[in-house]
Protein backbone atom coordinates (compact mmCIF):
# COMPACT_ATOMS: atom_id res chain seq x y z
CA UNK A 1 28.14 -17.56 1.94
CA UNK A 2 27.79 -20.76 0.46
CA UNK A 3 24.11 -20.84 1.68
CA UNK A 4 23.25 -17.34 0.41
CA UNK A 5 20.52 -17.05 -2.22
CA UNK A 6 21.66 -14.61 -4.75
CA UNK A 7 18.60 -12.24 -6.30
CA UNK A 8 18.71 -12.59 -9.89
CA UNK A 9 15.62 -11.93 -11.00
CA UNK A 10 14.98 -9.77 -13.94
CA UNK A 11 12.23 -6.48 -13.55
CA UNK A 12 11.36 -6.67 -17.12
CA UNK A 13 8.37 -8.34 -17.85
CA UNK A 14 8.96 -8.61 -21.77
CA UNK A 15 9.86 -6.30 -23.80
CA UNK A 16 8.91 -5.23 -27.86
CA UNK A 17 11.06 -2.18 -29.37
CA UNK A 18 10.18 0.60 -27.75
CA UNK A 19 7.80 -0.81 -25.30
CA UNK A 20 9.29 -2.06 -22.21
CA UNK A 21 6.46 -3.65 -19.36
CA UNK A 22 7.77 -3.59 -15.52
CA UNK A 23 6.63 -6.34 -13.44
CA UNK A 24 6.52 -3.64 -10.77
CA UNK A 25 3.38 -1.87 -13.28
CA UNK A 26 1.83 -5.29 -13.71
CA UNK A 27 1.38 -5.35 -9.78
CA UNK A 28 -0.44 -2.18 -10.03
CA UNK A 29 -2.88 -3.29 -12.39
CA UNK A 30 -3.44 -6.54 -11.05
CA UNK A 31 -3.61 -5.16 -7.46
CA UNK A 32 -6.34 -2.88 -8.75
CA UNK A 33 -8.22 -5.36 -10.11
CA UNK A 34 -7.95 -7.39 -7.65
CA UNK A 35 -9.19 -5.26 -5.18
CA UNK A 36 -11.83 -4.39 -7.45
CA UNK A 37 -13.17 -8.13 -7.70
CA UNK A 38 -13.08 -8.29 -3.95
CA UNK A 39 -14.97 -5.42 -3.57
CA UNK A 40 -17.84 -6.53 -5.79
CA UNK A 41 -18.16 -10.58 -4.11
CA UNK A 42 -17.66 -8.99 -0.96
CA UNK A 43 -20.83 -6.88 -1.04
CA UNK A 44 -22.68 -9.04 -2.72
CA UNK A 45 -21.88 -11.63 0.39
CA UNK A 46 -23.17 -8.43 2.50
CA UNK A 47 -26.64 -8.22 0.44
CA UNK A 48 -25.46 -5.05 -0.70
CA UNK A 49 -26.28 -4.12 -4.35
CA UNK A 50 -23.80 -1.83 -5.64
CA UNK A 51 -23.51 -1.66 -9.40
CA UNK A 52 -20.11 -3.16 -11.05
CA UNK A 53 -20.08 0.24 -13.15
CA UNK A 54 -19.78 2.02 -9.46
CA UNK A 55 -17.52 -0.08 -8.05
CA UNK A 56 -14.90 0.23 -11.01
CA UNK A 57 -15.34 3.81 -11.10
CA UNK A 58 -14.46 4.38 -7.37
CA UNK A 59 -11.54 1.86 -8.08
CA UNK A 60 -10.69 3.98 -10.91
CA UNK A 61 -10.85 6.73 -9.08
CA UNK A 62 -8.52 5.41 -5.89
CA UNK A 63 -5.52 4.75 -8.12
CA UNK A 64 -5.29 7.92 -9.63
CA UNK A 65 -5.67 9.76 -6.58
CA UNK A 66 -2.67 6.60 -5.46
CA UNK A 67 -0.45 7.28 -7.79
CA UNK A 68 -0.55 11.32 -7.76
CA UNK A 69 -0.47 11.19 -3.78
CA UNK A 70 2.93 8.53 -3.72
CA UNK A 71 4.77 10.77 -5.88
CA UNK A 72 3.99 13.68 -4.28
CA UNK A 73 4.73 12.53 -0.58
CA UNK A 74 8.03 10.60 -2.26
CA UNK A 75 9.01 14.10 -3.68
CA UNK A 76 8.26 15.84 -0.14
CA UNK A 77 9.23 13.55 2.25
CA UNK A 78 11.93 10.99 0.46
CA UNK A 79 12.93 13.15 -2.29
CA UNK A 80 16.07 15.82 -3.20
CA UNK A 81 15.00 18.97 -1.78
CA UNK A 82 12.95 21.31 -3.95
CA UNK A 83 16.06 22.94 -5.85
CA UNK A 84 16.92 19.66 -7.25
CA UNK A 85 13.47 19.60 -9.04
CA UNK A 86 13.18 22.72 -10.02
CA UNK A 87 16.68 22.56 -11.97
CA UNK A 88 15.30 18.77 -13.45
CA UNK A 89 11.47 18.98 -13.83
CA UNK A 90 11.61 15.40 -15.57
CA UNK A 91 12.86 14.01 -12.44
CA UNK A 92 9.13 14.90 -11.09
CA UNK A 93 7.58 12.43 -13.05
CA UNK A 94 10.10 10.14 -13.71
CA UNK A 95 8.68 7.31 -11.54
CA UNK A 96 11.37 4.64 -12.83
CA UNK A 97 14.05 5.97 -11.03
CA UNK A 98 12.31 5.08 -7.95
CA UNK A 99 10.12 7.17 -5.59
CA UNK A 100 6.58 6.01 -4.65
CA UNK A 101 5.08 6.39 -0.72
CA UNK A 102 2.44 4.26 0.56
CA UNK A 103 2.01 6.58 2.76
CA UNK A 104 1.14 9.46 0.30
CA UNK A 105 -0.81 6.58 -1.64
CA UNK A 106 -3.09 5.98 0.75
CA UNK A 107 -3.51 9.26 1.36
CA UNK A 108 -4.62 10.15 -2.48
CA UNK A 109 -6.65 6.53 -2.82
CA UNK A 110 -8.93 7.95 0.05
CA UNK A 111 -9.12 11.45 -1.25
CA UNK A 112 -10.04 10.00 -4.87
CA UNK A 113 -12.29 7.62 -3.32
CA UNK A 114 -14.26 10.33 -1.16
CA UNK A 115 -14.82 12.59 -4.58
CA UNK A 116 -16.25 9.34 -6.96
CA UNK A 117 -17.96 8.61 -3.72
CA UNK A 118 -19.33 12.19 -3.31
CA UNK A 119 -20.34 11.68 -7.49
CA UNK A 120 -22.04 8.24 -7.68
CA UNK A 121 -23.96 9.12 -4.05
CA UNK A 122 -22.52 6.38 -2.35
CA UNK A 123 -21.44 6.09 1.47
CA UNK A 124 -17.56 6.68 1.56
CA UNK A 125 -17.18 4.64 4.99
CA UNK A 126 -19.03 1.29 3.84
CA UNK A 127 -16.78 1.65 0.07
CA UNK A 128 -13.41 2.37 2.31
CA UNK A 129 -14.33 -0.89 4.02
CA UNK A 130 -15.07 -2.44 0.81
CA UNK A 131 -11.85 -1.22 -0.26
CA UNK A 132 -9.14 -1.58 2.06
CA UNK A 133 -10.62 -5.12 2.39
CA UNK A 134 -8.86 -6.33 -0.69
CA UNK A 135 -6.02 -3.65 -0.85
CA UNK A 136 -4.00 -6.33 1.02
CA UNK A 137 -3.88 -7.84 -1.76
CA UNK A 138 -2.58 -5.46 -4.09
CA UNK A 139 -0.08 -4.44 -1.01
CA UNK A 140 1.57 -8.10 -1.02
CA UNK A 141 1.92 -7.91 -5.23
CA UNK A 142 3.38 -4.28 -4.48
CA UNK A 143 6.10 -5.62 -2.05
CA UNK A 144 6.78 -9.13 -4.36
CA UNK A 145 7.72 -6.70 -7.20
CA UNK A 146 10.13 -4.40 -5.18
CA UNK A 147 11.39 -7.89 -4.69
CA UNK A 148 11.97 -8.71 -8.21
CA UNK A 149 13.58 -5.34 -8.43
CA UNK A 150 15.87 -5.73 -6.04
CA UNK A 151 14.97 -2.71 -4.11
CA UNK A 152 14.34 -1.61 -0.74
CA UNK A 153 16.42 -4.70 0.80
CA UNK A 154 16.77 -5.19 4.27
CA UNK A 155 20.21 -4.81 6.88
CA UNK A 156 22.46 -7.75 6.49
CA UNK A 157 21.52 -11.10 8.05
CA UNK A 158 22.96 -14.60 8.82
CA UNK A 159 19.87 -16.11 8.88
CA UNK A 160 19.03 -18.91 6.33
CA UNK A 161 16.58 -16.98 4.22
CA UNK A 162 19.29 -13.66 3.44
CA UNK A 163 19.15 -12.96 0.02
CA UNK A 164 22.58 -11.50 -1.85
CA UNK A 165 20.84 -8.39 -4.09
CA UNK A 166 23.72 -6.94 -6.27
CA UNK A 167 22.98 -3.40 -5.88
CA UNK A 168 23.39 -4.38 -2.07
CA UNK A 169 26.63 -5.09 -2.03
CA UNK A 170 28.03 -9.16 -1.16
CA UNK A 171 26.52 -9.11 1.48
CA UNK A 172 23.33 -11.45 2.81
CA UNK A 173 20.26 -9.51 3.48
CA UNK A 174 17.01 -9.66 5.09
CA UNK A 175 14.51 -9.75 2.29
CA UNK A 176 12.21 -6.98 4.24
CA UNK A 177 10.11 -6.69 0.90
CA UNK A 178 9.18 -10.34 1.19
CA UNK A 179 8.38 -9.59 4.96
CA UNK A 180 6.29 -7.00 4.48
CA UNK A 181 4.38 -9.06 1.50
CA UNK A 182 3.47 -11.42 4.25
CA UNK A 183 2.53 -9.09 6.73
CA UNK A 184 0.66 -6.40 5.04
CA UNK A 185 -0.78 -8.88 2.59
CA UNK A 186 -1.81 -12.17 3.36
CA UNK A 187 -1.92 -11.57 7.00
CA UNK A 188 -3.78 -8.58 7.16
CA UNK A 189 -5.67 -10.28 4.13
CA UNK A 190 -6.72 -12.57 6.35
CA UNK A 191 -7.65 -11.11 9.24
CA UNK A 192 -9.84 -8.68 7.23
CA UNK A 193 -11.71 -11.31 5.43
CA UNK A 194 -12.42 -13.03 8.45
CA UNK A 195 -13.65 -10.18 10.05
CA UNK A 196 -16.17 -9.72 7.04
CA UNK A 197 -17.65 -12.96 7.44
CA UNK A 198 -19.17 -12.59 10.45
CA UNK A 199 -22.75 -12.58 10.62
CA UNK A 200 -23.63 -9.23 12.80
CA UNK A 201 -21.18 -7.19 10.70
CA UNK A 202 -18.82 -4.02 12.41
CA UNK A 203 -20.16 -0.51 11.79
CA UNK A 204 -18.47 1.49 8.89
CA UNK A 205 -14.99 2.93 9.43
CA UNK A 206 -14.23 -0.20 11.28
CA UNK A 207 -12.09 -2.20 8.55
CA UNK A 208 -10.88 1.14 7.39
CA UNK A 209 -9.64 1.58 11.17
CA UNK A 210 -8.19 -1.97 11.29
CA UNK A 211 -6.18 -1.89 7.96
CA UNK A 212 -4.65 1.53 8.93
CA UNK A 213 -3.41 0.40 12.13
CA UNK A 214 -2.21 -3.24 11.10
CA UNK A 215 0.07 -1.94 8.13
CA UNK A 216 1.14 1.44 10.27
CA UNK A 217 2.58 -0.91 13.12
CA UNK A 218 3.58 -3.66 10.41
CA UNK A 219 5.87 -1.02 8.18
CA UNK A 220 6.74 0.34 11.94
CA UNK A 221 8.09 -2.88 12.93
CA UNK A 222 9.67 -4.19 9.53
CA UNK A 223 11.78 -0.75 9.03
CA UNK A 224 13.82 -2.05 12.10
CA UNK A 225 15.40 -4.45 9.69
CA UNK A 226 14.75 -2.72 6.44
CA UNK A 227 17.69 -0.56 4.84
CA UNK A 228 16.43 3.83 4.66
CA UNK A 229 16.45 5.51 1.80
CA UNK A 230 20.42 6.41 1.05
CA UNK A 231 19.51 10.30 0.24
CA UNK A 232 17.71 10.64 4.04
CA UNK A 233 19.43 7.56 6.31
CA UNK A 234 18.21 7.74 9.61
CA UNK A 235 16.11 10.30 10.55
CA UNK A 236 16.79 10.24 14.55
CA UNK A 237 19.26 7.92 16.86
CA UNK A 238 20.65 6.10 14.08
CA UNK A 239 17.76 3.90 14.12
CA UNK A 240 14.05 5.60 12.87
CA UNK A 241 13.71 6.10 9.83
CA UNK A 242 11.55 8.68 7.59
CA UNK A 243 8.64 5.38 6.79
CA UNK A 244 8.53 4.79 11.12
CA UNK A 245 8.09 8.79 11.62
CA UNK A 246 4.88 8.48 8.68
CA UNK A 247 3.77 5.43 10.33
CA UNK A 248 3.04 6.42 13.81
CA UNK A 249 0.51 9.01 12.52
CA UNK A 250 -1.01 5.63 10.80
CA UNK A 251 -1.64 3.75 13.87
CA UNK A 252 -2.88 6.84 16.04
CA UNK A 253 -5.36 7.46 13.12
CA UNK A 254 -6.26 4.26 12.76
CA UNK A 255 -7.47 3.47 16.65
CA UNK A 256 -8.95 6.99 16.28
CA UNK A 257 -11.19 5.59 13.59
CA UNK A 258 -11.64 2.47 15.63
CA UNK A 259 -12.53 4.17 18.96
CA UNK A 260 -15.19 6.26 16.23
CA UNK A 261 -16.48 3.57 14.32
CA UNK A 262 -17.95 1.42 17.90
CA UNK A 263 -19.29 4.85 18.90
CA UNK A 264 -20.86 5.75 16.18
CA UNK A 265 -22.04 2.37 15.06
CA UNK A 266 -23.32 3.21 11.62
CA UNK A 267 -24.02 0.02 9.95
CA UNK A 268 -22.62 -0.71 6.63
CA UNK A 269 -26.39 -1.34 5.72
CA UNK A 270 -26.31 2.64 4.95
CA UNK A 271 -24.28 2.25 1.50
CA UNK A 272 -26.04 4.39 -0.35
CA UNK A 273 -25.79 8.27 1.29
CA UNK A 274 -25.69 11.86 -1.02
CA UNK A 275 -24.25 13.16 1.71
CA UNK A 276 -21.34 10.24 1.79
């Protein structure tokens, strides 16, 4: 173990009396904004001319719907069974003791997208291409602070990279959070930004459909070395997990949206739609 590198990193940002600041809420904030900044070059690159005061209000929007849809698909789908919460209300909201689903966040960032969409009489495809363009971003900030927390840690390794996490016992681990930062964020980053610099840009729904897919077979293929969730372990053979079973929906959706986006070819040209 004399090569292991030992996770001591603190989750506390700074602290004054009462107030305590979480890296892990810094990374949703600058995620946000972020995404928000990419969003605004990025149509601007596309000739597009889509207020700031929109933009931030459909990012506004997409968080809140985030954050209310990860909690609720943690309490559904990771959570203690509906008794348990009914005999601790508190434990509903209390988000520091862990419990947020991508899977539910994406979920509520595209439901609160589609209503500030349906207000400011904008198209919701060419935004959710706008969006999920720099949500990467935000994604790979989200992972680096599970990191820093010392959560979600990966099977034990002898590789050269394991990390020793203390609430994971002395034992080297694959750091899956750092995996997945790669992955879901600067790759799929990447590819996404290349794909918006083309010059005969794809119709709408098609980054939407390429994002969905990437990070449902990315979080499919990282969970293979990524610890479950002690209060579920593994869901079937004593390999999949509860995150593979809500990531195959992911991919089917997202070829479905490819397969509809090259049919319908609706260019992105169409931002501005009532009936969005």
């Amino acid at each position: 173990m004399l090569n292991d590198l030992y996770h001591s990193l603190d989750p506390v940002a700074f602290s004054a009396g009462p107030i305590t600041i979480y890296w892990y809420g810094i990374a949703y904030i600058v995620g946000a904004a972020l995404t928000g900044v990419v969003m605004y070059r990025t149509q601007k690159r596309w000739g597009f001319h889509i207020s700031m005061d929109d933009l931030w209000t459909v990012v506004t929007c997409v968080v809140f719907g985030l954050l209310i849809g990860a909690r609720l698909f943690y309490l559904v789908f990771y959570g203690r069974g509906l008794e348990y919460y009914l005999s601790n209300p508190l434990e509903i909201i209390a988000v520091n003791h862990g419990g947020m689903s991508f899977h539910g966040g994406l979920v509520g960032g595209i439901a609160g997208g589609a209503i500030a969409c349906r207000m400011l009489g904008l198209s919701f495809w060419t935004l959710a291409d706008l969006a999920v363009i720099g949500a990467p971003l935000a994604l790979c900030l989200g992972r680096c602070a599970n990191f820093v927390n010392g959560e979600l840690w990966g099977k034990p390794t002898d590789l050269p990279w394991g990390v020793v996490f203390e609430t994971g016992g002395d034992v080297a681990r694959h750091p899956s959070q750092l995996y997945e930062a790669f992955l879901e964020g600067i790759v799929l980053f990447a590819i996404l930004q290349v794909l918006s610099r083309r010059k005969n840009l794809p119709p709408q729904g098609f980054f939407l459909g390429v994002f969905v897919t990437g990070y449902g077979i990315v979080r499919f293929l990282v969970e293979f070395v990524r610890v479950p969730d002690a209060q579920l372990g593994y869901i079937w053979g004593g390999v999949i997990t509860m995150g593979q079973i809500l990531s195959l929906p992911l991919i089917v959706v997202g070829i479905a949206l490819l397969a509809w986006s090259l049919h319908a070819r609706r260019p992105q040209r169409d931002y501005l739609d009532a009936a969005a």
